[in-house]
C-alpha atoms as a PDB file:
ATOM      1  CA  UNK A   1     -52.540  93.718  59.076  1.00  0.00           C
ATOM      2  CA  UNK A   2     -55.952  94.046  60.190  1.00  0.00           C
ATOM      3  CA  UNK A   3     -57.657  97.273  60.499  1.00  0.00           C
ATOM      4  CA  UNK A   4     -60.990  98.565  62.210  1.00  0.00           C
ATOM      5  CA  UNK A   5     -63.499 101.476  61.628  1.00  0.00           C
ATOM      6  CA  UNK A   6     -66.412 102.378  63.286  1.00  0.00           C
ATOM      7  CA  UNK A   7     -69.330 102.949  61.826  1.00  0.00           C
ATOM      8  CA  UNK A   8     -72.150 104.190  64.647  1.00  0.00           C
ATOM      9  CA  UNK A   9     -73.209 101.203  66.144  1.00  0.00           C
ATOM     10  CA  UNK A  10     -71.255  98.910  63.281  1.00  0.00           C
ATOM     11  CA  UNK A  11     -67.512  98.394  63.433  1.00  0.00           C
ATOM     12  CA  UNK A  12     -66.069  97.162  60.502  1.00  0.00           C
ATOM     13  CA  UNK A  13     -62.972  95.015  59.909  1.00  0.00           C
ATOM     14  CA  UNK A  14     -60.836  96.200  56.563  1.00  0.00           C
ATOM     15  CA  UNK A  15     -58.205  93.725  54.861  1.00  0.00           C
ATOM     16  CA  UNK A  16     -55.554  96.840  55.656  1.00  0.00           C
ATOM     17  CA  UNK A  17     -55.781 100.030  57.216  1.00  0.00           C
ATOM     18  CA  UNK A  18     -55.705 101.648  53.121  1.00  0.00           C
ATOM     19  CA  UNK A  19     -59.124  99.888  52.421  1.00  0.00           C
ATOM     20  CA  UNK A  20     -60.563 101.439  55.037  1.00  0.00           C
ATOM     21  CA  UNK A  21     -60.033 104.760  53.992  1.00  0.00           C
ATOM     22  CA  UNK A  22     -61.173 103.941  50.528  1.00  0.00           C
ATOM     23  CA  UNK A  23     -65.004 104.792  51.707  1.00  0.00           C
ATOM     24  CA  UNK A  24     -65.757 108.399  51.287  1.00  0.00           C
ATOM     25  CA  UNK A  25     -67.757 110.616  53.904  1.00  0.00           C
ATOM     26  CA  UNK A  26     -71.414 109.783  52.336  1.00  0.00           C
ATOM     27  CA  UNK A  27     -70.288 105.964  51.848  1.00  0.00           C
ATOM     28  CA  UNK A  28     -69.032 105.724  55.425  1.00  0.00           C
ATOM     29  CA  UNK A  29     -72.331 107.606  56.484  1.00  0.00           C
ATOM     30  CA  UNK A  30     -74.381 104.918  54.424  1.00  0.00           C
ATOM     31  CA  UNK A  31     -72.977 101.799  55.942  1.00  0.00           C
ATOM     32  CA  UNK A  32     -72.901 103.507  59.438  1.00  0.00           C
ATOM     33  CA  UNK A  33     -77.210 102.591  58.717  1.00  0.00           C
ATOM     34  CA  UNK A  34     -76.891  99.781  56.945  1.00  0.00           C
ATOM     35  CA  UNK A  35     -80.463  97.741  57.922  1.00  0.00           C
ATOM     36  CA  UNK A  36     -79.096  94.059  57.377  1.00  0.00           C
ATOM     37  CA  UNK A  37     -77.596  91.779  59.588  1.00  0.00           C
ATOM     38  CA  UNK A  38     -74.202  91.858  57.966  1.00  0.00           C
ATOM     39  CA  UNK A  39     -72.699  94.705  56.627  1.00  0.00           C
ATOM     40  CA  UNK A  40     -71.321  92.969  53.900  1.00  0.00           C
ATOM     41  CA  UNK A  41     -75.061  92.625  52.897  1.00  0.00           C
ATOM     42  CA  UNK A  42     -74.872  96.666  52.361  1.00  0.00           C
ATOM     43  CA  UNK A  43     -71.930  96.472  49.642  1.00  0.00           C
ATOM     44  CA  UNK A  44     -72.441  95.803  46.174  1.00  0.00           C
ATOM     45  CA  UNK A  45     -73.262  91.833  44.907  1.00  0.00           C
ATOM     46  CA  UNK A  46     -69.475  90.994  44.377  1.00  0.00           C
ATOM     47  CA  UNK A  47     -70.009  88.594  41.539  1.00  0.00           C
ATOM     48  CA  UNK A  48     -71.732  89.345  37.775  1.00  0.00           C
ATOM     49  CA  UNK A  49     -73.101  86.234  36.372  1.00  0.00           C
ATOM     50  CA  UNK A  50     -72.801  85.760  32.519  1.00  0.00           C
ATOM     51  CA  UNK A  51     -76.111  85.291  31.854  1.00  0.00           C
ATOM     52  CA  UNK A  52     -78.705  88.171  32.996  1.00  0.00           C
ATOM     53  CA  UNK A  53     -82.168  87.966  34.431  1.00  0.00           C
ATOM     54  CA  UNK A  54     -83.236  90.955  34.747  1.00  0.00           C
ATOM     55  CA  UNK A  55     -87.029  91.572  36.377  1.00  0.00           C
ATOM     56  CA  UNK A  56     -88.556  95.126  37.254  1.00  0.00           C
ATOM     57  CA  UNK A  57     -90.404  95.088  40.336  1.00  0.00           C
ATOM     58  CA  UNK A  58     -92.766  98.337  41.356  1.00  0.00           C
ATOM     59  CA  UNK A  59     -94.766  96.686  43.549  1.00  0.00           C
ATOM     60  CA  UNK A  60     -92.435  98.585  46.688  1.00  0.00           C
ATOM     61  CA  UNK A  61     -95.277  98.317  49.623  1.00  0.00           C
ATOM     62  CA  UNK A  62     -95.635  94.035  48.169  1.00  0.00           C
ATOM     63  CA  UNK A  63     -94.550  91.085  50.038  1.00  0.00           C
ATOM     64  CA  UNK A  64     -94.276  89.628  46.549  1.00  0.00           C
ATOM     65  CA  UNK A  65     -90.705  89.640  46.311  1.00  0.00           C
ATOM     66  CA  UNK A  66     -91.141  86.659  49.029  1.00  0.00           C
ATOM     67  CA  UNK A  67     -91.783  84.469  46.816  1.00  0.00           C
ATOM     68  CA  UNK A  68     -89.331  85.231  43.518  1.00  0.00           C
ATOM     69  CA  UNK A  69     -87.201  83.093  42.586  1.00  0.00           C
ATOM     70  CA  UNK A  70     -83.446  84.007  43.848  1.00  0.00           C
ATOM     71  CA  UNK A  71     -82.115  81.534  42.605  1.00  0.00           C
ATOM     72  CA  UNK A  72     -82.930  82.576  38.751  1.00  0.00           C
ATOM     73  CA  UNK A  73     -82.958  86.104  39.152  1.00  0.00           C
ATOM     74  CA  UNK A  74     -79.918  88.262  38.980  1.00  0.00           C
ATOM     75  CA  UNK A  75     -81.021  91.745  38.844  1.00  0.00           C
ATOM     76  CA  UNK A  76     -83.825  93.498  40.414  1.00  0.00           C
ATOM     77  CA  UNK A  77     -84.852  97.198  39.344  1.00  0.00           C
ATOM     78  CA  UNK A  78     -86.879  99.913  41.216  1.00  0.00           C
ATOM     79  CA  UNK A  79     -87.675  98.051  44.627  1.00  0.00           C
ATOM     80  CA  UNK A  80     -86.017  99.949  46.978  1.00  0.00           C
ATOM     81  CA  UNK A  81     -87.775  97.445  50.124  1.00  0.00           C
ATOM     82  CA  UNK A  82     -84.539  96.918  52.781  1.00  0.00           C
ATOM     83  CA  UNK A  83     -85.585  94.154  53.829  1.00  0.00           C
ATOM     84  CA  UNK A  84     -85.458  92.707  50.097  1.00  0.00           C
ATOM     85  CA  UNK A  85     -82.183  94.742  49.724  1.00  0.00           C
ATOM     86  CA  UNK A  86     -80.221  92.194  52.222  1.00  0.00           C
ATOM     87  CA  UNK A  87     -82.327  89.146  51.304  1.00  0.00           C
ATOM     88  CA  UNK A  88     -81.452  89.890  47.486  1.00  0.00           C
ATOM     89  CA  UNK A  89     -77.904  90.514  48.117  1.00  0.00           C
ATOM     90  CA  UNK A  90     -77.721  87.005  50.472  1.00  0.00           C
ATOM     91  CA  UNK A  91     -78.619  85.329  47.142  1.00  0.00           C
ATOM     92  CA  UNK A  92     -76.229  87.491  45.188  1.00  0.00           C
ATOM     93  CA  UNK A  93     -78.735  88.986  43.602  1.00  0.00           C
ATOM     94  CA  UNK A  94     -78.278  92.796  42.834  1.00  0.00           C
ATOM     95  CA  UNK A  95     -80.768  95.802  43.534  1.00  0.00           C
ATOM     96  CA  UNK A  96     -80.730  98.696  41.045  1.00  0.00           C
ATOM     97  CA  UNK A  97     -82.593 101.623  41.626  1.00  0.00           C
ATOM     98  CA  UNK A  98     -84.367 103.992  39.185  1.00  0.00           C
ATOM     99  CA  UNK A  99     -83.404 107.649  38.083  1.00  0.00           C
ATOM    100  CA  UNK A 100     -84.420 109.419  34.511  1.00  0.00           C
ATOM    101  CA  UNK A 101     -83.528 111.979  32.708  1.00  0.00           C
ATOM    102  CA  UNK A 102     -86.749 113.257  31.984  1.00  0.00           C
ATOM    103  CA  UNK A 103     -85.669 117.052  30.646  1.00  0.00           C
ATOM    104  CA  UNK A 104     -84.410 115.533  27.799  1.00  0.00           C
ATOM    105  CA  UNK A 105     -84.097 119.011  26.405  1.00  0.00           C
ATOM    106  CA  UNK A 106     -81.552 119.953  29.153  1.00  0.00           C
ATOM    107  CA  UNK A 107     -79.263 116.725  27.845  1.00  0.00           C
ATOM    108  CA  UNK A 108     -76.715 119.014  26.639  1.00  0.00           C
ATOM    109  CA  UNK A 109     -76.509 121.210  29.381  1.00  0.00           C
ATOM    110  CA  UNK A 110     -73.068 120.362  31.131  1.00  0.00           C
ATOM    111  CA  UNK A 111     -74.550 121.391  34.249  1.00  0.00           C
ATOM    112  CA  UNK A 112     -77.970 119.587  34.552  1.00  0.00           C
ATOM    113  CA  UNK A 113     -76.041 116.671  33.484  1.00  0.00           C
ATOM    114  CA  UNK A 114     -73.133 117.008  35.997  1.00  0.00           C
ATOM    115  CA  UNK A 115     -76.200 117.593  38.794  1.00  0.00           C
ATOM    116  CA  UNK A 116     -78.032 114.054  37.620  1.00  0.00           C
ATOM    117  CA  UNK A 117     -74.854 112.909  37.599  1.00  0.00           C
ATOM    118  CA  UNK A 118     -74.052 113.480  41.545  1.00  0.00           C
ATOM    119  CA  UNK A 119     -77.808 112.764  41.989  1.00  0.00           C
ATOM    120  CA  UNK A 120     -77.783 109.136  40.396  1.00  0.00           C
ATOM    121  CA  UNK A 121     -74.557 108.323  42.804  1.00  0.00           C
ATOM    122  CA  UNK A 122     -76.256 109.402  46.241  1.00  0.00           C
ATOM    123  CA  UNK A 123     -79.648 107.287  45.128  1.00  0.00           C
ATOM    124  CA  UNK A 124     -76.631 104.467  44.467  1.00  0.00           C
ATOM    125  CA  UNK A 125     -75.156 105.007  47.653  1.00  0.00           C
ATOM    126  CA  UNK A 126     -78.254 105.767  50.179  1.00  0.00           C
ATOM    127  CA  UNK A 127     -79.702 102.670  49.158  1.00  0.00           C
ATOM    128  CA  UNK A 128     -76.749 100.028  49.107  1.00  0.00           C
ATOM    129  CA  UNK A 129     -77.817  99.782  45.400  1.00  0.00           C
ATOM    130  CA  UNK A 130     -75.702  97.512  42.479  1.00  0.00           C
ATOM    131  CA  UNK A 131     -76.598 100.606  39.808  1.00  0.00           C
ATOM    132  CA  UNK A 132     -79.152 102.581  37.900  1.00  0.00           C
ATOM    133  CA  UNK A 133     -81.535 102.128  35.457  1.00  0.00           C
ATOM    134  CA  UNK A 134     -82.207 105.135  33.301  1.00  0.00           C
ATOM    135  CA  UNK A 135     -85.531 104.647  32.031  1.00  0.00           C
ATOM    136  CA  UNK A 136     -85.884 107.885  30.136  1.00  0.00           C
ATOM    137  CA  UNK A 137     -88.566 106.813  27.784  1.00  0.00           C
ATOM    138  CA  UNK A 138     -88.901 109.725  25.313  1.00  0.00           C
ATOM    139  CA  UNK A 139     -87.526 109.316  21.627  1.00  0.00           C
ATOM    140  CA  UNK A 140     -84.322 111.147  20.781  1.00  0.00           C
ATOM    141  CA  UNK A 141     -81.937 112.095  17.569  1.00  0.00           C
ATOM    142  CA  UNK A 142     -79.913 114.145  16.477  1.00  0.00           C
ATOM    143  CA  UNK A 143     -77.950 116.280  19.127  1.00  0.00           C
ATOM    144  CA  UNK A 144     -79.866 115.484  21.928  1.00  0.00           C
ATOM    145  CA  UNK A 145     -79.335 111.706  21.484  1.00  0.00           C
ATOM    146  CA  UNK A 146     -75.528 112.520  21.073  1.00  0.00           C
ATOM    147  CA  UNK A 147     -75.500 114.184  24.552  1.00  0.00           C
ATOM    148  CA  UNK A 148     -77.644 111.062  25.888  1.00  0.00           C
ATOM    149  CA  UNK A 149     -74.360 109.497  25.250  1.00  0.00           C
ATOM    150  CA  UNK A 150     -72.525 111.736  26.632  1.00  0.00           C
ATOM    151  CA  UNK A 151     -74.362 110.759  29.789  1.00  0.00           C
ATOM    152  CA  UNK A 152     -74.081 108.026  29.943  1.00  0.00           C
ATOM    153  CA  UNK A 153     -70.316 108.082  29.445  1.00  0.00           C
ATOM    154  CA  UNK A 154     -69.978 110.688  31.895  1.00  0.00           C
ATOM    155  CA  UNK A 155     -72.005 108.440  34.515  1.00  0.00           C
ATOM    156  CA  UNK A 156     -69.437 105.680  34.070  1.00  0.00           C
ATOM    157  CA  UNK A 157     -66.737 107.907  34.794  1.00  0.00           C
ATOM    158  CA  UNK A 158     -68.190 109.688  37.958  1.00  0.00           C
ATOM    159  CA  UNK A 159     -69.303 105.521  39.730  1.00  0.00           C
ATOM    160  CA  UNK A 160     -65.659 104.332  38.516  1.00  0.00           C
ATOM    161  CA  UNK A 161     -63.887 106.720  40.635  1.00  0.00           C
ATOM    162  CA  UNK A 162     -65.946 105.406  43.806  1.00  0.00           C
ATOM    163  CA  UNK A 163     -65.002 102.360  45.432  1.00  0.00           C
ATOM    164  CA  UNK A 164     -68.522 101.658  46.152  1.00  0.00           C
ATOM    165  CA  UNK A 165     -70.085 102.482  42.898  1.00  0.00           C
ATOM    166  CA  UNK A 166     -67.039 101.013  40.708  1.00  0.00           C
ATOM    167  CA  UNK A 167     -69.005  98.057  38.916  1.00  0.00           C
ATOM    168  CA  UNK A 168     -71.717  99.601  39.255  1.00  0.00           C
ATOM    169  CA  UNK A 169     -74.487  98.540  36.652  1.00  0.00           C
ATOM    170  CA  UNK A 170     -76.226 101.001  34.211  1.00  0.00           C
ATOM    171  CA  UNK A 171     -79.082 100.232  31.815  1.00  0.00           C
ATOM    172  CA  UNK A 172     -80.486 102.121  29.178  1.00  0.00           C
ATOM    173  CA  UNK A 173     -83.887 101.388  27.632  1.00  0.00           C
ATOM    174  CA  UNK A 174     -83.108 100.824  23.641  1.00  0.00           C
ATOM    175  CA  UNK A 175     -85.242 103.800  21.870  1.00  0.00           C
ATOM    176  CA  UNK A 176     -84.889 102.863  18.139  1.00  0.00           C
ATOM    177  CA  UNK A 177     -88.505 104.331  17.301  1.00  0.00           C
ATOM    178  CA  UNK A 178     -90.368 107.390  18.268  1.00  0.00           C
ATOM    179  CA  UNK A 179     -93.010 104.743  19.841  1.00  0.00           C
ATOM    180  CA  UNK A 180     -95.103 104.755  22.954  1.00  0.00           C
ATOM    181  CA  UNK A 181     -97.220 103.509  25.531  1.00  0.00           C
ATOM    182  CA  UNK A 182    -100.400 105.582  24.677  1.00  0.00           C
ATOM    183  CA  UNK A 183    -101.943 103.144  22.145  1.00  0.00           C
ATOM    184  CA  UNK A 184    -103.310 100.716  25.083  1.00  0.00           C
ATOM    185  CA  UNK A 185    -103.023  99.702  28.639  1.00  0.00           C
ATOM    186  CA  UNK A 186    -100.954  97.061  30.453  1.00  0.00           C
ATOM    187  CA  UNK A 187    -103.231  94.144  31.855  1.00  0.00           C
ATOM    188  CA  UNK A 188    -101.354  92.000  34.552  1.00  0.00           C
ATOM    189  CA  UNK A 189    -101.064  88.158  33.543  1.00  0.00           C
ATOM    190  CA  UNK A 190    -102.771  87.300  36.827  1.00  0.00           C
ATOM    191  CA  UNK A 191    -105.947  89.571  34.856  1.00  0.00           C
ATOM    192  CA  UNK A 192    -105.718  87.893  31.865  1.00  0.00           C
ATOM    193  CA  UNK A 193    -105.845  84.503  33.417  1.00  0.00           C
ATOM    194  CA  UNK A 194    -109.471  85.842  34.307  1.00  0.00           C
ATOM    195  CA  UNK A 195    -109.699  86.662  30.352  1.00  0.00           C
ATOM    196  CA  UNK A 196    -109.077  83.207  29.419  1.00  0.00           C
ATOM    197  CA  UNK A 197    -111.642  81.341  31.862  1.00  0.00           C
ATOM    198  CA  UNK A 198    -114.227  83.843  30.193  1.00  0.00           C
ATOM    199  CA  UNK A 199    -115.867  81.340  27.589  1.00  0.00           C
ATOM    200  CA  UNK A 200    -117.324  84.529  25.781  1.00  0.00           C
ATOM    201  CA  UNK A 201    -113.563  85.617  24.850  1.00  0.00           C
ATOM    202  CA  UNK A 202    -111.840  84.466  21.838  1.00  0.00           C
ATOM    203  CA  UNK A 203    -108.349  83.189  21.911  1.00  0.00           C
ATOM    204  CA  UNK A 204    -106.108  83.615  18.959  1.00  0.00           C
ATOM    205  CA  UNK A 205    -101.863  82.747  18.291  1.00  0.00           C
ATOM    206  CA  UNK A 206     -99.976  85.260  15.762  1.00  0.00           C
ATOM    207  CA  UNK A 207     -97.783  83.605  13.849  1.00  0.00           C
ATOM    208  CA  UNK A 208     -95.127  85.749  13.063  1.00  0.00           C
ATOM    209  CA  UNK A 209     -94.406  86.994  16.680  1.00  0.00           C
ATOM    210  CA  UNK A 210     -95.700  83.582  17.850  1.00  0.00           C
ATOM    211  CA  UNK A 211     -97.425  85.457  20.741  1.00  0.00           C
ATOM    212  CA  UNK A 212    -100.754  84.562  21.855  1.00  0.00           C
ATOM    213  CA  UNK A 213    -103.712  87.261  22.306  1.00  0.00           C
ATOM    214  CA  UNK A 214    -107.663  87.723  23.285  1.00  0.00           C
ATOM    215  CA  UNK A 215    -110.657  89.232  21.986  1.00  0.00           C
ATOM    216  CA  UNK A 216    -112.357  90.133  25.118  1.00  0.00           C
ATOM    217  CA  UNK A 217    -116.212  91.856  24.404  1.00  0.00           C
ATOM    218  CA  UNK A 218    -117.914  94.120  27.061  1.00  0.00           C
ATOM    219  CA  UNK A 219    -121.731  95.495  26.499  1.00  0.00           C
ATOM    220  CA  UNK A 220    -120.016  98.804  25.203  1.00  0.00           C
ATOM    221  CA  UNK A 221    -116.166  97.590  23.468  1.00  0.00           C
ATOM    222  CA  UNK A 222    -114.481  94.736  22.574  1.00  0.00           C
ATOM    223  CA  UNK A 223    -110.517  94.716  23.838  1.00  0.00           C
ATOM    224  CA  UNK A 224    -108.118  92.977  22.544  1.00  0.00           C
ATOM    225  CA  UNK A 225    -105.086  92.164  24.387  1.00  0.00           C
ATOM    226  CA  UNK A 226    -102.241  90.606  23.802  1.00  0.00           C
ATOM    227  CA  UNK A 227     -99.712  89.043  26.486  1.00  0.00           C
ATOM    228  CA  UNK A 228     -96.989  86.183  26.986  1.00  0.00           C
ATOM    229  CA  UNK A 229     -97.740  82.843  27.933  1.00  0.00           C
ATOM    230  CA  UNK A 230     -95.462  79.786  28.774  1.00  0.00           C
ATOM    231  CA  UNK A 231     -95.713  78.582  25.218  1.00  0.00           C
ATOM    232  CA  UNK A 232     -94.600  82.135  23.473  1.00  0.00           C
ATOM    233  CA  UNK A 233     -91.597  82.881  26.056  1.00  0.00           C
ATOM    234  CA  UNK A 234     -90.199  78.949  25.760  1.00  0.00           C
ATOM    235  CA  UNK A 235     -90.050  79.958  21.937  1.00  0.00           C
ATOM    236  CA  UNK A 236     -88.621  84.052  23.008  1.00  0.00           C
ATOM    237  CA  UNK A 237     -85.960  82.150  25.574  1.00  0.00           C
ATOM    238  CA  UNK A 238     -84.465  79.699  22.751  1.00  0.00           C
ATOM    239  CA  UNK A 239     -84.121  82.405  20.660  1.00  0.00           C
ATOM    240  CA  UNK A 240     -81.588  83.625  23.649  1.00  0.00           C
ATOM    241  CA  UNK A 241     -80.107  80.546  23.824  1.00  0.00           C
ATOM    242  CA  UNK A 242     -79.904  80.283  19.754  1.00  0.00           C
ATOM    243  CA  UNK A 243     -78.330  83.612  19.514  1.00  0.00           C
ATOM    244  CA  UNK A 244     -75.925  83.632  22.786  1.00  0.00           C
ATOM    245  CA  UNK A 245     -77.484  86.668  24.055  1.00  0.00           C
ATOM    246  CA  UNK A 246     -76.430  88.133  27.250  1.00  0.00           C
ATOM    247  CA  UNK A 247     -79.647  87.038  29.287  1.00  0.00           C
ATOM    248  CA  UNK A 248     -83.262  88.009  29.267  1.00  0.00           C
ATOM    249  CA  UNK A 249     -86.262  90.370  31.605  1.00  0.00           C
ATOM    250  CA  UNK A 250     -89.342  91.009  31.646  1.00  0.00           C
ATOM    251  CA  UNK A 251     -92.135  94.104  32.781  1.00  0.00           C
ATOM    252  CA  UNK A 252     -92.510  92.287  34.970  1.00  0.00           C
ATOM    253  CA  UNK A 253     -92.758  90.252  38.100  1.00  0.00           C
ATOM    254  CA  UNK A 254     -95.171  91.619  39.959  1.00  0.00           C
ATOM    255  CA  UNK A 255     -97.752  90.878  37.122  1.00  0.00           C
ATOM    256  CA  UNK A 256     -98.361  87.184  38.494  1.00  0.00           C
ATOM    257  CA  UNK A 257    -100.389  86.058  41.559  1.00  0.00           C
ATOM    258  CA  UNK A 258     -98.731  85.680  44.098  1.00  0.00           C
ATOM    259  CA  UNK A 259    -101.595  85.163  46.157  1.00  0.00           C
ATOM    260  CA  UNK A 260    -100.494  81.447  46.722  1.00  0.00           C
ATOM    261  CA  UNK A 261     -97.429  82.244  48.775  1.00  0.00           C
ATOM    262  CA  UNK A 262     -95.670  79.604  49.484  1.00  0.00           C
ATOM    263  CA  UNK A 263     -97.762  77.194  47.820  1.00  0.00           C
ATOM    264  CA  UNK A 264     -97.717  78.934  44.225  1.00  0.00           C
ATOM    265  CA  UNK A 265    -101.274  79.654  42.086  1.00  0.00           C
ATOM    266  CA  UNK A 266    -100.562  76.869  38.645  1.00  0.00           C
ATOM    267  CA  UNK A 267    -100.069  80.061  36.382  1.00  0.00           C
ATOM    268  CA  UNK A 268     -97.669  81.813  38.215  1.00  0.00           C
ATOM    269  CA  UNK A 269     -95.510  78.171  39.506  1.00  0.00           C
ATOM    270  CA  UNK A 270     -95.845  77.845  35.186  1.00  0.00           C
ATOM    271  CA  UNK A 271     -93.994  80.783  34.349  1.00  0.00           C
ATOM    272  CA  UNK A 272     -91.327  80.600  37.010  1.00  0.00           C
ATOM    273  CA  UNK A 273     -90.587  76.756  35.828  1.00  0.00           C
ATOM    274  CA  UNK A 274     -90.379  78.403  32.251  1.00  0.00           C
ATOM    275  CA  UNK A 275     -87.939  81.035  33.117  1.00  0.00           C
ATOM    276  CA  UNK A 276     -85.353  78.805  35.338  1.00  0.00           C
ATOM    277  CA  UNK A 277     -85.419  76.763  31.903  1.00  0.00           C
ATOM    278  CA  UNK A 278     -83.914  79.453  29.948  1.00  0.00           C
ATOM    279  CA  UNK A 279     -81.013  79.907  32.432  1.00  0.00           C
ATOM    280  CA  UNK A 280     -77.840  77.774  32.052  1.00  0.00           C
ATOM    281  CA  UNK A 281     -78.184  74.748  34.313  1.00  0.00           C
ATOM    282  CA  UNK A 282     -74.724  75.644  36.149  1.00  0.00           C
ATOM    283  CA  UNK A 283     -74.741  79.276  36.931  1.00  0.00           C
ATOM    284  CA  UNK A 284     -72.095  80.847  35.357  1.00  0.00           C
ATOM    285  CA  UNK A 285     -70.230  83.964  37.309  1.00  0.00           C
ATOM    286  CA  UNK A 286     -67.536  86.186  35.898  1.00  0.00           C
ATOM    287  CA  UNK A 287     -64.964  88.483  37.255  1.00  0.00           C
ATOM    288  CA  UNK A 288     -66.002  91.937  37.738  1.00  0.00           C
ATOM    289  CA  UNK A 289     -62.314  93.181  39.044  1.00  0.00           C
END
C-alpha cells in the first residue's frame, strides 16, 4: 500500500500510510521547505560509514565547500549553506550543526538542560541536519562533569524517540585538561605556505610529535608557529590505520586555498591526496537500523 502526504508545494510518497504519520508537526513543517530538489535530500544520510572523516567548516558565506572532496569526507560540522546541505547529502555525506552548552554552571539544572535539550532537536530539524556537535570548550570535574553526562545521555534519549533525529550523530570535544586556546593564534595553512617561501624564516621538525614548525621574525617579535604538513599527517593517519581507530578530522578545511577552484593550488591538491590515502580504498558502510 502506497500512501501520500502533502507537504505545501511537496507531496510525498510513504512505504504505508503508518510511515507517514511517523513525522511530527515541526518535522512535517521542515520538509514542507525543504530547498533541494528531492526531498529525500532533506532526510538524514541513511548510511554510517565505518571509518569517519570528520572536517569542520565555518567558512558559511564560502564557495569553498565546492571544491571538498565528497568522496572522502563523511561528516561536515557547522556549515549550515542549503545548497551544500543537498549537495552533501547527494554524496551521502552528513551535515551536523553546532550547539554548546556554554553555562556550564547551569549543567545540573534539570531545566536548562531539558530547554537545550528541545533547542538542539529544532536546530536538528530546521536544518535537515545528521546531528550536533557540542563544542562546549570549558574544562569540567567533579559534579558538573557528571551532569555533562547526564546530557548527553539525556540528548540521546530525546533524538531516539524522533523518527527524524533517531541516528542522529552527537560529538563531544574530549576535555581531559583544563587547557586552552589563549596561549597563541590559529594561522591558516594557506598563511603559512607564505611563511615557508619567506627565506628569512627558519624551518624546524620536532621529533617526538613529528610535527613540523617555523620561526618567523618581524622588526618587533619573532613567532613561532607550528602546523601540519603532508609529511606529519601521513605519519598521524598510519597511526589510525595502526591502531584501528574509528576515522580521523581536522580544524579544518577551510584553512587551504581554495583559490584554484577547479584546478587546485599544489598545497591544497597535496593535502587532499594525503587524506583520501588514509581512508580504506573500498568505502566501508554499516547499518545504522
Amino acid at each position: 500500500m502506497m500512501a501520500w502526504r502533502s507537504f505545501g508545494t511537496w507531496s510525498v510518497v510513504c512505504a504505508t500510510l503508518a510511515s507517514c504519520l511517523e513525522w511530527n508537526a515541526r518535522e512535517a513543517n521542515a520538509l514542507s521547505s525543504c530547498p533541494c530538489a528531492h526531498l529525500s535530500l532533506c532526510l538524514p544520510v541513511s548510511r554510517t560509514p565505518a571509518f569517519e572523516v570528520f572536517a569542520f567548516s565555518p567558512s558559511a558565506n564560502s564557495t569553498n565547500w565546492h571544491y571538498y572532496d565528497f568522496d572522502t569526507l563523511t561528516t561536515i560540522a557547522w556549515n549550515l549553506d542549503k545548497e551544500l546541505l543537498c549537495h552533501a547529502h547527494a554524496h551521502d555525506v552528513k551535515i551536523v550543526v553546532q550547539h554548546n552548552f556554554d553555562d556550564v554552571h547551569m549543567l545540573c539544572d534539570q531545566a536548562a538542560r531539558a530547554d537545550w535539550i528541545e533547542a538542539t532537536y529544532n536546530s536538528i530539524v530546521d536544518n535537515y541536519a545528521d546531528g550536533v556537535n557540542i563544542d562546549t570548550e570549558v574544562a569540567m570535574s567533579g559534579t558538573t562533569a557528571k551532569c555533562q553526562t547526564l546530557l548527553v545521555k539525556e540528548l540521546r534519549a530525546r533524538l531516539a524517540a524522533s523518527k527524524f533525529t533517531r541516528h542522529a550523530q552527537a560529538s563531544v570535544p574530549f576535555r581531559g585538561a583544563p587547557c586552552s586556546d589563549a596561549a597563541g593564534s590559529q594561522v591558516d595553512y594557506k598563511q603559512v605556505q607564505m611563511y615557508l617561501s619567506d627565506p628569512d624564516s627558519v624551518h624546524g621538525w620536532d621529533p617526538m610529535s613529528q610535527s613540523p614548525f617555523l620561526m618567523v621574525h618581524t622588526p618587533n617579535a619573532t613567532w613561532q608557529i607550528w602546523y601540519d604538513n603532508v609529511t606529519s599527517l601521513g605519519v598521524k593517519y598510519q597511526m589510525a590505520r595502526e591502531l584501528d581507530l574509528r576515522g580521523v578530522g581536522m580544524w579544518h578545511v577551510d584553512a587551504l586555498d581554495y583559490s584554484g577552484k577547479d584546478d587546485p593550488v599544489a598545497s591544497t591538491l597535496a593535502m587532499w591526496q594525503a587524506l583520501r590515502k588514509a581512508v580504506p580504498v573500498a568505502p566501508v558502510y554499516k547499518s545504522i537500523d
